[in-house]
Protein backbone atom coordinates (compact mmCIF):
# COMPACT_ATOMS: atom_id res chain seq x y z
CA UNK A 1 90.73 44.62 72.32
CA UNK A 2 91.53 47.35 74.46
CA UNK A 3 90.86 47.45 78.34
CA UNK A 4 88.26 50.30 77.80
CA UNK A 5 86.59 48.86 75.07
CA UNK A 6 86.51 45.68 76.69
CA UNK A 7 84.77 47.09 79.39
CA UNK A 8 82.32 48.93 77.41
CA UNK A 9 81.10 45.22 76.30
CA UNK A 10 80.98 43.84 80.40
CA UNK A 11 78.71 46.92 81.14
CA UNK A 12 77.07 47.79 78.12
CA UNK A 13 75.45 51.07 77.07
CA UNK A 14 72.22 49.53 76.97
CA UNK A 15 71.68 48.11 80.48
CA UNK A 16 73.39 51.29 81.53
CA UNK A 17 70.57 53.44 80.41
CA UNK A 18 68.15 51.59 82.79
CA UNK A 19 69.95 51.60 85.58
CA UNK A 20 70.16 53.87 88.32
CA UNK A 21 71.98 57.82 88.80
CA UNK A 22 75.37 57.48 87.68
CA UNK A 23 75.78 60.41 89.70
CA UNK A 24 74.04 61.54 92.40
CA UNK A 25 70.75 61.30 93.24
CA UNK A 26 70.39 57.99 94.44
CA UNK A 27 67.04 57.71 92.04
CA UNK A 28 65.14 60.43 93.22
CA UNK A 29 65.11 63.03 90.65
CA UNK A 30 66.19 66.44 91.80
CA UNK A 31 63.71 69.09 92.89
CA UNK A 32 62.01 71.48 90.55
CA UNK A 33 63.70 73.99 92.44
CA UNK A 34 67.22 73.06 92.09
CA UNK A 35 66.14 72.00 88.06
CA UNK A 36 65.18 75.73 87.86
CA UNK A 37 68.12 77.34 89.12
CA UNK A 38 70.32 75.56 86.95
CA UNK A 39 68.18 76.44 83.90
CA UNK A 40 68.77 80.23 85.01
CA UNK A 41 72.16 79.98 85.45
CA UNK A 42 72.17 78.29 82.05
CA UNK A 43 70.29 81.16 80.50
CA UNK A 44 72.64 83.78 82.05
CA UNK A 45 75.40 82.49 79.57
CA UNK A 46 72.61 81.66 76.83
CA UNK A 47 71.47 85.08 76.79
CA UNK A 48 74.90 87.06 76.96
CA UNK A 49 75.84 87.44 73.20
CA UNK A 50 72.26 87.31 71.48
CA UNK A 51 71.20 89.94 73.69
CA UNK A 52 74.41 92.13 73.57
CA UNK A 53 74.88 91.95 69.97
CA UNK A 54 71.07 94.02 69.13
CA UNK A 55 72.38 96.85 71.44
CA UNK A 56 75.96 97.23 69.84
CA UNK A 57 74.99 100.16 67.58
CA UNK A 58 73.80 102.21 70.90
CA UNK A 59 77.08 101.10 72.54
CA UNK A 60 78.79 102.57 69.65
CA UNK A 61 76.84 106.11 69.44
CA UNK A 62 77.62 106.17 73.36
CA UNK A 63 80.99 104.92 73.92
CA UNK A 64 82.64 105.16 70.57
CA UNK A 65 85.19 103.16 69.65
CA UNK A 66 83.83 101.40 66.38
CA UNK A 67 87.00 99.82 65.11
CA UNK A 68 87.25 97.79 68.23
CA UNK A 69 83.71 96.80 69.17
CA UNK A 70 84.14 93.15 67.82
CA UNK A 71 86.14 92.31 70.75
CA UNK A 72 83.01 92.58 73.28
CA UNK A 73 82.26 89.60 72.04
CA UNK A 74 85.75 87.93 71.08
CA UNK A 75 87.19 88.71 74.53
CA UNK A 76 84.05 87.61 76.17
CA UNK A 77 84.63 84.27 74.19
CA UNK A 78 88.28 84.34 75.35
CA UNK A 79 87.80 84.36 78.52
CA UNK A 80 85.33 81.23 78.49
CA UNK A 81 87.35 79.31 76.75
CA UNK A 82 90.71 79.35 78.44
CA UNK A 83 88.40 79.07 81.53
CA UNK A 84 86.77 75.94 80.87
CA UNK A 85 89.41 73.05 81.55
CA UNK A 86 90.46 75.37 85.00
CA UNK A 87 87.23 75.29 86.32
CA UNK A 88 86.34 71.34 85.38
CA UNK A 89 89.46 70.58 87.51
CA UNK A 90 88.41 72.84 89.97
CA UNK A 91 85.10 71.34 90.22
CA UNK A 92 85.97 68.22 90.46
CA UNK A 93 88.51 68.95 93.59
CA UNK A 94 86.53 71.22 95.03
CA UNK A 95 83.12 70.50 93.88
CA UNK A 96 80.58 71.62 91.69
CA UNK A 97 78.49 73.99 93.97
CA UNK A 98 81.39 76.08 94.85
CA UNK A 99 82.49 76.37 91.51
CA UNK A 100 79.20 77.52 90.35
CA UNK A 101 78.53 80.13 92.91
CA UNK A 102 81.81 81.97 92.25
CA UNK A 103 81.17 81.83 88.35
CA UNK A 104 77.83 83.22 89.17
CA UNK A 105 78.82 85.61 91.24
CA UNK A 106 81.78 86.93 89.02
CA UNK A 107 79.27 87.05 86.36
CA UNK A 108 76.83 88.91 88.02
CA UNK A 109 80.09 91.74 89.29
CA UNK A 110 81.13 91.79 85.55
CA UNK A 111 77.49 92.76 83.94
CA UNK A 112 77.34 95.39 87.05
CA UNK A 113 80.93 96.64 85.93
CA UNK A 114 79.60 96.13 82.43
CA UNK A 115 76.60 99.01 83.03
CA UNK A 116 79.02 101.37 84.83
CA UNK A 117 82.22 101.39 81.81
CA UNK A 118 82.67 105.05 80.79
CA UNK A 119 84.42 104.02 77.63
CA UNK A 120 84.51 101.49 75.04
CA UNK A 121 88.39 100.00 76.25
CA UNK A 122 86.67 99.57 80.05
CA UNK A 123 83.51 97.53 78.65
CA UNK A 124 85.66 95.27 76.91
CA UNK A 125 88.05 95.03 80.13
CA UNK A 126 84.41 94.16 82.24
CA UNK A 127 83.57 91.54 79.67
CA UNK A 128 86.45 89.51 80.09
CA UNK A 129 85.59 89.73 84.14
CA UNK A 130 82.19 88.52 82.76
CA UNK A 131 83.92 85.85 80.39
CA UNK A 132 85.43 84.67 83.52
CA UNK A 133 82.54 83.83 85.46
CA UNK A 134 80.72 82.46 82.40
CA UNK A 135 83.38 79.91 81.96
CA UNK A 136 81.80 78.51 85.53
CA UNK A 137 78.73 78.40 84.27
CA UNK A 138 78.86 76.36 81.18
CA UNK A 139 81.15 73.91 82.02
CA UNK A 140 79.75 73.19 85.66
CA UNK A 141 75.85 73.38 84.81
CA UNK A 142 76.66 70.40 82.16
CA UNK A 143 78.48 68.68 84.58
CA UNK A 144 75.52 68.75 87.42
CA UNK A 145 73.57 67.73 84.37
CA UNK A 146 75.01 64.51 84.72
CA UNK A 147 75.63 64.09 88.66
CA UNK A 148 71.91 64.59 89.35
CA UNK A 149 70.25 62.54 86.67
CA UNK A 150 70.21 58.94 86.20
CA UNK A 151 71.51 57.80 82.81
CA UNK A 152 67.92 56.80 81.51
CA UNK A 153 66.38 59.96 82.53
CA UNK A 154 69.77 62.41 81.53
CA UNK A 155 68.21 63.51 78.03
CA UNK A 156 65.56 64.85 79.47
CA UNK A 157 67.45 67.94 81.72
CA UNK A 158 69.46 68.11 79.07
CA UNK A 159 67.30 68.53 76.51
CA UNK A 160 65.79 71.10 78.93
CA UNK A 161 69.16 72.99 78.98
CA UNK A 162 69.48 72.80 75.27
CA UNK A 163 65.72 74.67 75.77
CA UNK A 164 66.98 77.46 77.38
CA UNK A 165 69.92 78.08 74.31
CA UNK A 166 66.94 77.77 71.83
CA UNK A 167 64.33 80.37 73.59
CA UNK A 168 67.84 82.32 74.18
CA UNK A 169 68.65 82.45 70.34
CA UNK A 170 65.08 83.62 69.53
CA UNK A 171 63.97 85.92 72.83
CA UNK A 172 67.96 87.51 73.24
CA UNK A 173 67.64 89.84 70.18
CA UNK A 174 64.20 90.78 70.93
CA UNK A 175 64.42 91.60 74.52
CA UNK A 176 68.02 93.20 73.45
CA UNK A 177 66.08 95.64 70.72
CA UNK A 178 63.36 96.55 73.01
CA UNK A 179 66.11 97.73 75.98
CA UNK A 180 68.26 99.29 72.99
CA UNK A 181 64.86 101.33 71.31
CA UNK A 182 63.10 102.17 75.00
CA UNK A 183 65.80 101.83 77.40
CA UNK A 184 69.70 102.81 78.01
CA UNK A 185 71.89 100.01 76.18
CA UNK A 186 73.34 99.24 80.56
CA UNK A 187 70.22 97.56 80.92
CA UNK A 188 71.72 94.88 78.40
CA UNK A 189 73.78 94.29 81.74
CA UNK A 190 71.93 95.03 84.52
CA UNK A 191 68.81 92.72 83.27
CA UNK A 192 71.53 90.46 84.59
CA UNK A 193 71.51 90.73 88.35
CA UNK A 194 67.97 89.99 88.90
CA UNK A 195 68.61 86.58 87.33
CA UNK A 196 71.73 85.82 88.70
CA UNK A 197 70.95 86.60 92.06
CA UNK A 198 67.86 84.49 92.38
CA UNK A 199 70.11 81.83 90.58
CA UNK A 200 72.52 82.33 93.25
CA UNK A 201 70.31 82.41 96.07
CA UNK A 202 68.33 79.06 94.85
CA UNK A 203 71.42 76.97 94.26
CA UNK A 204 72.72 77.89 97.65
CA UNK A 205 69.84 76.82 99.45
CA UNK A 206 69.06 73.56 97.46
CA UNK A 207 72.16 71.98 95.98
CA UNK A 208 73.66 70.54 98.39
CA UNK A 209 76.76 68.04 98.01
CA UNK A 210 78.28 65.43 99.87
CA UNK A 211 81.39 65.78 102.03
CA UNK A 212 84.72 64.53 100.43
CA UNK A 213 87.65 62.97 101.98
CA UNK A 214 90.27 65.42 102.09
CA UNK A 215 92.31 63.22 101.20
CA UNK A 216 91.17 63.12 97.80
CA UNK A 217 92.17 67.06 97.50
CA UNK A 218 95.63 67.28 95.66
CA UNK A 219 97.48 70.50 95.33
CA UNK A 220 95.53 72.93 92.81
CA UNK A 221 97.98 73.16 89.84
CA UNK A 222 97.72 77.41 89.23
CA UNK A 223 100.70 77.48 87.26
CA UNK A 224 98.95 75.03 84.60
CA UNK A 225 96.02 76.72 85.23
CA UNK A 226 98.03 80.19 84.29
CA UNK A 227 99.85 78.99 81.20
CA UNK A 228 96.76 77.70 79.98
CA UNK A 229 94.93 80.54 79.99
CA UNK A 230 98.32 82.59 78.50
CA UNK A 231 98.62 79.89 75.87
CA UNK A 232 95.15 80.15 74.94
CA UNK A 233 94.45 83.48 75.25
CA UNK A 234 97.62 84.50 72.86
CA UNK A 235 96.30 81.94 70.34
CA UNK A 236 92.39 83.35 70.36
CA UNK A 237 93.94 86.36 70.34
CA UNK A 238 95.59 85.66 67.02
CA UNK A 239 93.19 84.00 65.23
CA UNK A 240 90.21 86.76 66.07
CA UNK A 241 92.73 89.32 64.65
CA UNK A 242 94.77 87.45 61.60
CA UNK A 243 93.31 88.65 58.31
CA UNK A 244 91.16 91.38 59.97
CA UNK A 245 93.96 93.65 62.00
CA UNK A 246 96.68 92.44 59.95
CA UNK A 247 97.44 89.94 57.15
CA UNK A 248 97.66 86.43 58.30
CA UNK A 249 101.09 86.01 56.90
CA UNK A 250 102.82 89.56 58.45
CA UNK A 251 104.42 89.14 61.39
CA UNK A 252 102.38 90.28 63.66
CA UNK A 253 100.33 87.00 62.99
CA UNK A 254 103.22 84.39 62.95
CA UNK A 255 104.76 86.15 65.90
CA UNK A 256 101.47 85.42 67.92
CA UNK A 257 101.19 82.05 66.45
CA UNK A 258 104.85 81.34 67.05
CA UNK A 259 104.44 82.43 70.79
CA UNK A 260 101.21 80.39 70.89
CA UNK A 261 103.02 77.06 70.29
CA UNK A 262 106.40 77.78 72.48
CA UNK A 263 103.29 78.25 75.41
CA UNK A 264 101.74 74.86 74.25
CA UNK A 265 105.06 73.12 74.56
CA UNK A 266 105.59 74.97 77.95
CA UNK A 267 101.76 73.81 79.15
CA UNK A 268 102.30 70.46 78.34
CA UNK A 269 105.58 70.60 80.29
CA UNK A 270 104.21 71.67 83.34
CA UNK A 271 101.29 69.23 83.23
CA UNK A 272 103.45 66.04 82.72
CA UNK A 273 105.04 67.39 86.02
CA UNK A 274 101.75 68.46 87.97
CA UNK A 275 100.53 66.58 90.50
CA UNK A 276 96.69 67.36 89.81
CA UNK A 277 97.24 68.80 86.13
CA UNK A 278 94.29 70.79 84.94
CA UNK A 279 94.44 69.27 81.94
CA UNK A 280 95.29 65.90 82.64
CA UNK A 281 96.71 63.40 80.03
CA UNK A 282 93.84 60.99 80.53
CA UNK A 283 91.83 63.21 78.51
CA UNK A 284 93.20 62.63 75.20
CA UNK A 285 94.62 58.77 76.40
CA UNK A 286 91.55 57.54 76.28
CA UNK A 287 89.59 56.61 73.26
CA UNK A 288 86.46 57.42 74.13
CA UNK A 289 87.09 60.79 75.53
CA UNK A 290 89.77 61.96 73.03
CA UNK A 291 87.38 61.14 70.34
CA UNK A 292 84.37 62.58 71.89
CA UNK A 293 86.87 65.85 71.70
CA UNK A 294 87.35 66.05 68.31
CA UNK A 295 84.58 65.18 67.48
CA UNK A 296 82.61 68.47 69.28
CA UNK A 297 85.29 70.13 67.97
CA UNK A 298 84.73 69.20 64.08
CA UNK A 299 80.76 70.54 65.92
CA UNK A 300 82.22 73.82 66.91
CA UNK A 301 84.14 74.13 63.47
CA UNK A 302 80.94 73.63 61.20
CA UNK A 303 78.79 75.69 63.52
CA UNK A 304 79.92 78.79 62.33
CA UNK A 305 78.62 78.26 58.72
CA UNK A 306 74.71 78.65 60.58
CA UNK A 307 75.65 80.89 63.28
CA UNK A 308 77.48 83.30 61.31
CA UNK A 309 76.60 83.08 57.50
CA UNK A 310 73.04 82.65 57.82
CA UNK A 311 71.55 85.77 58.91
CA UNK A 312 74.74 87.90 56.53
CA UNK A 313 72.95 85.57 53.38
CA UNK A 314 69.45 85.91 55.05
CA UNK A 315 69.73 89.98 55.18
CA UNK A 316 72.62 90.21 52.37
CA UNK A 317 71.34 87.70 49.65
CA UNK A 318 67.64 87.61 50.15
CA UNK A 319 66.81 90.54 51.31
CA UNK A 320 65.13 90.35 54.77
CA UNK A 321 65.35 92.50 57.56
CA UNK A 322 67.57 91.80 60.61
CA UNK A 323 65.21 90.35 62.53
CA UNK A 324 63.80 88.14 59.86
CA UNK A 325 67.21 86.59 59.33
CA UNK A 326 67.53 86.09 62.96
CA UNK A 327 64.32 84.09 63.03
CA UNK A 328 65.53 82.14 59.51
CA UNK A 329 69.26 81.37 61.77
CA UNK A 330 66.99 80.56 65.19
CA UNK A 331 64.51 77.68 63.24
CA UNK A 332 67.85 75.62 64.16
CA UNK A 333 66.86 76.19 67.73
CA UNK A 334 63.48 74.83 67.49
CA UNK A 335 64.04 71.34 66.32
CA UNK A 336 67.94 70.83 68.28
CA UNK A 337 65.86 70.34 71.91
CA UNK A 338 63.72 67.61 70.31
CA UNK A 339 65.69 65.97 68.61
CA UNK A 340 67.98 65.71 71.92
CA UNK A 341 65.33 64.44 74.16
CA UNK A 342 64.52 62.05 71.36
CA UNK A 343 68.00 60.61 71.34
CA UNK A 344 67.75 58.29 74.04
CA UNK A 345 65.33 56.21 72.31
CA UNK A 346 67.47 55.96 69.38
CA UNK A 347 70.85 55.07 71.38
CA UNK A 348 69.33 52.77 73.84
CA UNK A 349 68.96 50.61 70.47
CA UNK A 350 72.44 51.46 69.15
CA UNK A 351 74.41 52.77 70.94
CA UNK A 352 75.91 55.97 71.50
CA UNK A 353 78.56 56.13 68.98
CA UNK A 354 76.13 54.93 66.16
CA UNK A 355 73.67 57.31 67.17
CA UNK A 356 75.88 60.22 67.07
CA UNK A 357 77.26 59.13 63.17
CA UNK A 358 73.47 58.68 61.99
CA UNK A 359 73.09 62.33 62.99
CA UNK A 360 76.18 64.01 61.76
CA UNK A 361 75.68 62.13 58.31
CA UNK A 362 72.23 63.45 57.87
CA UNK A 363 73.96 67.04 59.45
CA UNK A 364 76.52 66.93 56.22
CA UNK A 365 74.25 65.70 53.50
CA UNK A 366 71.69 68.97 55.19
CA UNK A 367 74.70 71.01 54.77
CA UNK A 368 75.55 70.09 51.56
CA UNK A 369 71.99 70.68 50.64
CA UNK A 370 72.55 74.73 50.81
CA UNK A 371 74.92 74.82 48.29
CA UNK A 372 72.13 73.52 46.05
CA UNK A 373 69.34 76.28 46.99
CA UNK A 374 68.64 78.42 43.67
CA UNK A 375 69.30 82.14 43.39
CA UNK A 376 67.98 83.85 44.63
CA UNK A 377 66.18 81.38 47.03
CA UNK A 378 63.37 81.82 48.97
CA UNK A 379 63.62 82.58 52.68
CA UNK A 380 61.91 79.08 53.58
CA UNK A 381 64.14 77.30 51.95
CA UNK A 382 67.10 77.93 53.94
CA UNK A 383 64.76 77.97 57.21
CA UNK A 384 63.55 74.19 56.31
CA UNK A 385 67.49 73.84 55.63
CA UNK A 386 68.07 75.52 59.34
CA UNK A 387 65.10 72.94 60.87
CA UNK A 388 66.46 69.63 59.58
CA UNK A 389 69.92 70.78 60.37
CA UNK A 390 69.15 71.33 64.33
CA UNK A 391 66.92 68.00 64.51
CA UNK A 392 70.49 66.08 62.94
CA UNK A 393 72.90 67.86 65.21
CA UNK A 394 70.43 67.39 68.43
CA UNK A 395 71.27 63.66 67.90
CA UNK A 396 74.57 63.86 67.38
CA UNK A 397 76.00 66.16 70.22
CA UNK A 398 73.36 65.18 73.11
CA UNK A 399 74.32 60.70 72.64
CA UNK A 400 77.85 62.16 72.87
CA UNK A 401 77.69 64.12 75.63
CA UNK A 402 75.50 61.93 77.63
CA UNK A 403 78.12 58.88 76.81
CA UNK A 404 81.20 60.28 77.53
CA UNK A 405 79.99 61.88 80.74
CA UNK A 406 78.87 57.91 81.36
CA UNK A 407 82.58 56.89 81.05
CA UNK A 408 84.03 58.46 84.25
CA UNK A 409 83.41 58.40 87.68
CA UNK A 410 82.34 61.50 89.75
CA UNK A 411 85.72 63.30 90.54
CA UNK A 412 86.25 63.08 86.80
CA UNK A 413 83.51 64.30 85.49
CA UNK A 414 84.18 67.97 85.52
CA UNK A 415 87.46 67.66 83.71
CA UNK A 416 86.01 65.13 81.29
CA UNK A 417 82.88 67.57 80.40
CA UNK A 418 85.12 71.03 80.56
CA UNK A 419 87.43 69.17 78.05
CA UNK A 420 84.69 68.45 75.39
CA UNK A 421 83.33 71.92 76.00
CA UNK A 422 86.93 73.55 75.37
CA UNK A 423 87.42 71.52 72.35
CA UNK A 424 84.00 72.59 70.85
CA UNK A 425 84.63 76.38 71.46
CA UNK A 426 88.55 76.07 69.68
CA UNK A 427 86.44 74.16 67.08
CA UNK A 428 84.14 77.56 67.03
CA UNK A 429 86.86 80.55 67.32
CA UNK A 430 89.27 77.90 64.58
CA UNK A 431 85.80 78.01 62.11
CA UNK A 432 85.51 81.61 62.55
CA UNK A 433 88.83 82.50 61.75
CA UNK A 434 89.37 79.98 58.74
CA UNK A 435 85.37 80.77 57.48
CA UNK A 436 86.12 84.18 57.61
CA UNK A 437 89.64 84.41 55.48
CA UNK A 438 87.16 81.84 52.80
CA UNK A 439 84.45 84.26 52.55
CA UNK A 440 86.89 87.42 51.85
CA UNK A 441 88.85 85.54 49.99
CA UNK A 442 85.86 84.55 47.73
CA UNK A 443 84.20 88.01 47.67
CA UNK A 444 87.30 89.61 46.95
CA UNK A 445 88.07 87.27 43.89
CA UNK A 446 84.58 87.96 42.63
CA UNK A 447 85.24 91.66 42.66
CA UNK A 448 88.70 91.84 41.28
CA UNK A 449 87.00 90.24 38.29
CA UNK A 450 83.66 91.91 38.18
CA UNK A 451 82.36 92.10 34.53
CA UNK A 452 81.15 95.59 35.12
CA UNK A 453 81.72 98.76 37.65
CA UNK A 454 80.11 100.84 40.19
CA UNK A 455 81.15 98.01 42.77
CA UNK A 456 83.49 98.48 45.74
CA UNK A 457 86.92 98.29 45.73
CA UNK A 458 87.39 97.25 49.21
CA UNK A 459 85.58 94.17 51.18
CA UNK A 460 84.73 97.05 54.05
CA UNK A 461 82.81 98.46 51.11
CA UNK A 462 81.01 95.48 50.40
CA UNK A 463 78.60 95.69 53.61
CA UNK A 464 77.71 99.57 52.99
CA UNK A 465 76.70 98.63 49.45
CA UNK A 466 74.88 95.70 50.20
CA UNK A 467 72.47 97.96 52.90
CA UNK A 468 71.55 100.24 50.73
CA UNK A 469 71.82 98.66 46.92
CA UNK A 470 69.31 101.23 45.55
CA UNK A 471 72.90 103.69 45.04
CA UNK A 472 74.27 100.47 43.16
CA UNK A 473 73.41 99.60 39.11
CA UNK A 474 70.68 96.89 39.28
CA UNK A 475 73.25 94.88 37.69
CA UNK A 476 76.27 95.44 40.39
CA UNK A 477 74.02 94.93 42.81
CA UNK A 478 72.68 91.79 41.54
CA UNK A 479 76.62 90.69 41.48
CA UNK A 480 77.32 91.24 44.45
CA UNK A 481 74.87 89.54 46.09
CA UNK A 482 75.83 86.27 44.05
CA UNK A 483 79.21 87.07 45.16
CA UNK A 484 78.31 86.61 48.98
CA UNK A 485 76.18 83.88 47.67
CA UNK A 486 79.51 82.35 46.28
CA UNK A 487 81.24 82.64 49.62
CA UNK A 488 78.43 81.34 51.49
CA UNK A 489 78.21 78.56 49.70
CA UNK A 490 82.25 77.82 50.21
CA UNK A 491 81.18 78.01 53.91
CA UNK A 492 78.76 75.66 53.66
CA UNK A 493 81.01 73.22 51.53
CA UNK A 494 83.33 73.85 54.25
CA UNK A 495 81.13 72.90 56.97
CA UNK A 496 80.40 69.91 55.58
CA UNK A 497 83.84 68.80 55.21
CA UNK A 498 83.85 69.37 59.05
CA UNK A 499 81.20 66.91 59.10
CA UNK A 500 82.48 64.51 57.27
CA UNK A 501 85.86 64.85 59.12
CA UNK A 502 83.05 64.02 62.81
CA UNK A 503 81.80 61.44 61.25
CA UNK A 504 85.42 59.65 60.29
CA UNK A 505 86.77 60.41 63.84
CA UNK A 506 83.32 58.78 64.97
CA UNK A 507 83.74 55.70 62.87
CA UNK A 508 87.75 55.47 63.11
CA UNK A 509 88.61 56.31 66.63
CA UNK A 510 85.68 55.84 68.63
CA UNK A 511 84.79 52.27 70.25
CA UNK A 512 81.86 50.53 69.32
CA UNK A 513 80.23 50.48 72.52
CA UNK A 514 80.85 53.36 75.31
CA UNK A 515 83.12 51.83 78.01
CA UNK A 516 80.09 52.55 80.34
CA UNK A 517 80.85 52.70 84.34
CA UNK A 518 78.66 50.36 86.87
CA UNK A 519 76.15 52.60 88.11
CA UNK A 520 76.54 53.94 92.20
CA UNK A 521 80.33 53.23 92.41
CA UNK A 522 80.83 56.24 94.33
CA UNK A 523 78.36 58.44 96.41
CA UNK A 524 77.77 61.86 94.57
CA UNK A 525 76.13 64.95 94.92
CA UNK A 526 72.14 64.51 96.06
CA UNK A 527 69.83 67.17 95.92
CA UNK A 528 67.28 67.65 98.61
């Protein structure tokens, strides 16, 4: 038995949940205030790409630049991502409320920025400024998650966070097509500043931390902190534009990977020598953590099947409008917060790990289920579909979140949480990439071997036809839609090897019990 599973049985996960704040608030649960602030700073990241993505057609007519649009929201994206493991290491040297204040305040300079770009090449420059500030806000909000909650009560704020992404996913594209219809598409950004400054202004008055030995301060490691975002900005890079810019296998695309993996080697070089590595070789050294990682990232992986291919087979396959197939997508987001704050009643009885396979083998047998629907389906039979699939994955990713954040003291907290954070969005940007080059690959199979004509001879065609079928033959168009059909149903199948691959890591690599810390080992951060 290994030293960290052994002890995981001293402690226990279950006498751990009824103990007092791991982290922080010596019992006293945080003020409403400070609870509020962090839900708005929360919301600020929620709300970026649901709310951007209605107004895109405006941004288009205004700024041009059509081809290249994609990349407000890839290089957004890229930016968080590479940003995630800096900032947890930053946060836990520094601490978090710094951290958060200069995400939040980058942010808010980026969205201003954002509403003053006089061409389409500027916005995406201002996004990445926003990406960089949003990369403070995800990974440091989930970390205060855990340093002002005691273990028993943790579901609850962060079932309250996972709130704010659901009435994101379902008010974002509203509020985004009322600003596009009634308003200029800058309000998208400006809308932004309001929010973050009474974020800002909240969290400086009532977060308040305790003062650290400086002692405990090594030397900040920027030149990990710079190869990792080179490293994985060059591989995001390549996998947003194999198979859409270029072929994957053209050199362009094994050039990038090539250089991707020479920068890997060259990361991992300089963190074996770093003092205070950003990414630090605990992370993957121990079991609990490393298979918390890949886990979330198998999460990340099979999110894109819902995220992505929902509302193209909601608006593509069956018909519906835009928003409809939003709101078909976004009954995920209505069941995911309750099934999180239910959690802890389930994993007080079984533990984390077993509480997190119980819900990522319902999640697979769910996804499964969509490759069954008839066709053409009716639209509430992928929305029940959506329902069950956010009440499975609210009690898998909340027990695993909640436990591994249990597993490490205060000054490793930030690192710990940024590095299942940063696994889960590779997990995403891998999915889209490898979902995408299965869903043209399907489509395009279908057509080279259509039984009939009249249907497009390109896969750009595909989405032109598809919006207005009345210029197709009933029966081409009727083909085509089983054709995306097809490749959403390889998604699907996809995704659920993704779960299956969760719940394997889950079974295989994780320890039985969380290796769960004594509670008040170390003073943390109070609020007040």
């Amino acid at each position: 038995m290994s030293a960290e599973e052994s002890t995981g049985e001293r402690t226990g996960e279950a006498a751990a949940s009824g103990s007092g704040a791991a982290s922080g608030t010596g019992g006293r649960a945080p003020r409403t205030a400070l609870v509020t602030a962090l839900m708005l700073a929360m919301a600020l990241a929620a709300l970026d790409s649901s709310i951007v993505s209605t107004a895109v057609p405006q941004i288009v007519g205004d700024l041009g630049g059509f081809s290249v649009f994609s990349w407000l929201f890839a290089g957004y994206l890229l930016a968080v991502t590479v940003t995630l493991p800096v900032y947890g290491k930053l946060s836990d040297t520094f601490g978090r409320k710094p951290v958060l204040l200069f995400g939040i305040a980058l942010f808010i300079v980026g969205s201003l920025l954002c509403a003053l770009a006089w061409n389409m090449a500027v916005l995406i420059a201002f996004r990445l400024v926003q990406g960089l500030g949003g990369g403070a806000l995800q990974g440091t909000v989930q970390t205060l998650a855990a340093d002002l909650y005691p273990l028993k009560d943790r579901p609850r704020i962060q079932a309250r966070m996972s709130s704010v992404w659901a009435a994101s996913a379902v008010a974002g594209p509203a509020l985004g097509g009322l600003i596009a219809s009634y308003a200029d598409w800058r309000w998208i950004f400006l809308i932004n500043l309001p929010l973050g400054g009474l974020a800002l202004w909240m969290l400086a008055r009532h977060l308040v931390e305790p003062v650290r030995s400086p002692g405990r301060r090594g030397p900040v490691d920027w030149a990990g902190a710079l190869a990792v975002f080179a490293c994985g900005g060059l591989l995001l890079f390549a996998l947003v534009q194999g198979g859409v810019a270029w072929p994957w296998l053209s050199a362009p695309s094994l050039g990038l990977l090539g250089a991707s993996a020479v920068l890997a080697g060259l990361v991992v070089r300089i963190e074996r020598r770093a003092a205070e590595p950003i990414i630090p070789g605990w992370v993957w050294r121990r079991r609990t953590i490393a298979a918390v990682n890949l886990a979330l990232g198998a999460l990340g992986l099979l999110m894109v099947a819902p995220l992505v291919f929902v509302p193209t087979y909601a608006q593509s396959v069956l018909g519906l409008g835009a928003v409809s197939a939003g709101l078909v997508m976004s009954a995920m987001t209505l069941t995911w917060p309750a099934s999180a704050a239910f959690s802890q009643h389930v994993y007080r009885r079984i533990g984390f790990r077993n509480s997190a396979a119980v819900g990522i083998s319902l999640a697979a047998v769910i996804l499964f289920s969509f490759t069954l629907l008839p066709h053409p389906a009716r639209p509430w039979q992928p929305t029940l579909i959506m329902l069950l699939l956010g009440a499975a994955l609210g009690l898998f990713q909340l027990p695993l979140i909640v436990g591994v954040q249990s597993t490490v003291g205060w000054s490793e907290r930030g690192t710990t949480t940024a590095s299942v954070l940063f696994c889960r969005q590779v997990g995403q940007s891998l999915g889209a990439a490898l979902f995408g080059a299965v869903a043209n690959a399907t489509i395009a199979a279908r057509l080279a071997h259509a039984p009939m004509s009249g249907l497009p001879d390109h896969l750009d065609g595909v989405s032109e036809a598809l919006e207005r079928p009345e210029l197709l033959p009933r029966a081409a168009a009727d083909y085509l839609r089983e054709a995306v059909a097809a490749a959403v149903d390889h998604i699907f199948l996809g995704a659920t090897a993704a779960a299956v691959a969760a719940l394997l890591v889950l079974l295989l690599l994780a320890p039985r019990r969380f290796p769960i810390l004594e509670e008040h080992r170390e003073k943390r951060p109070a609020d007040t």
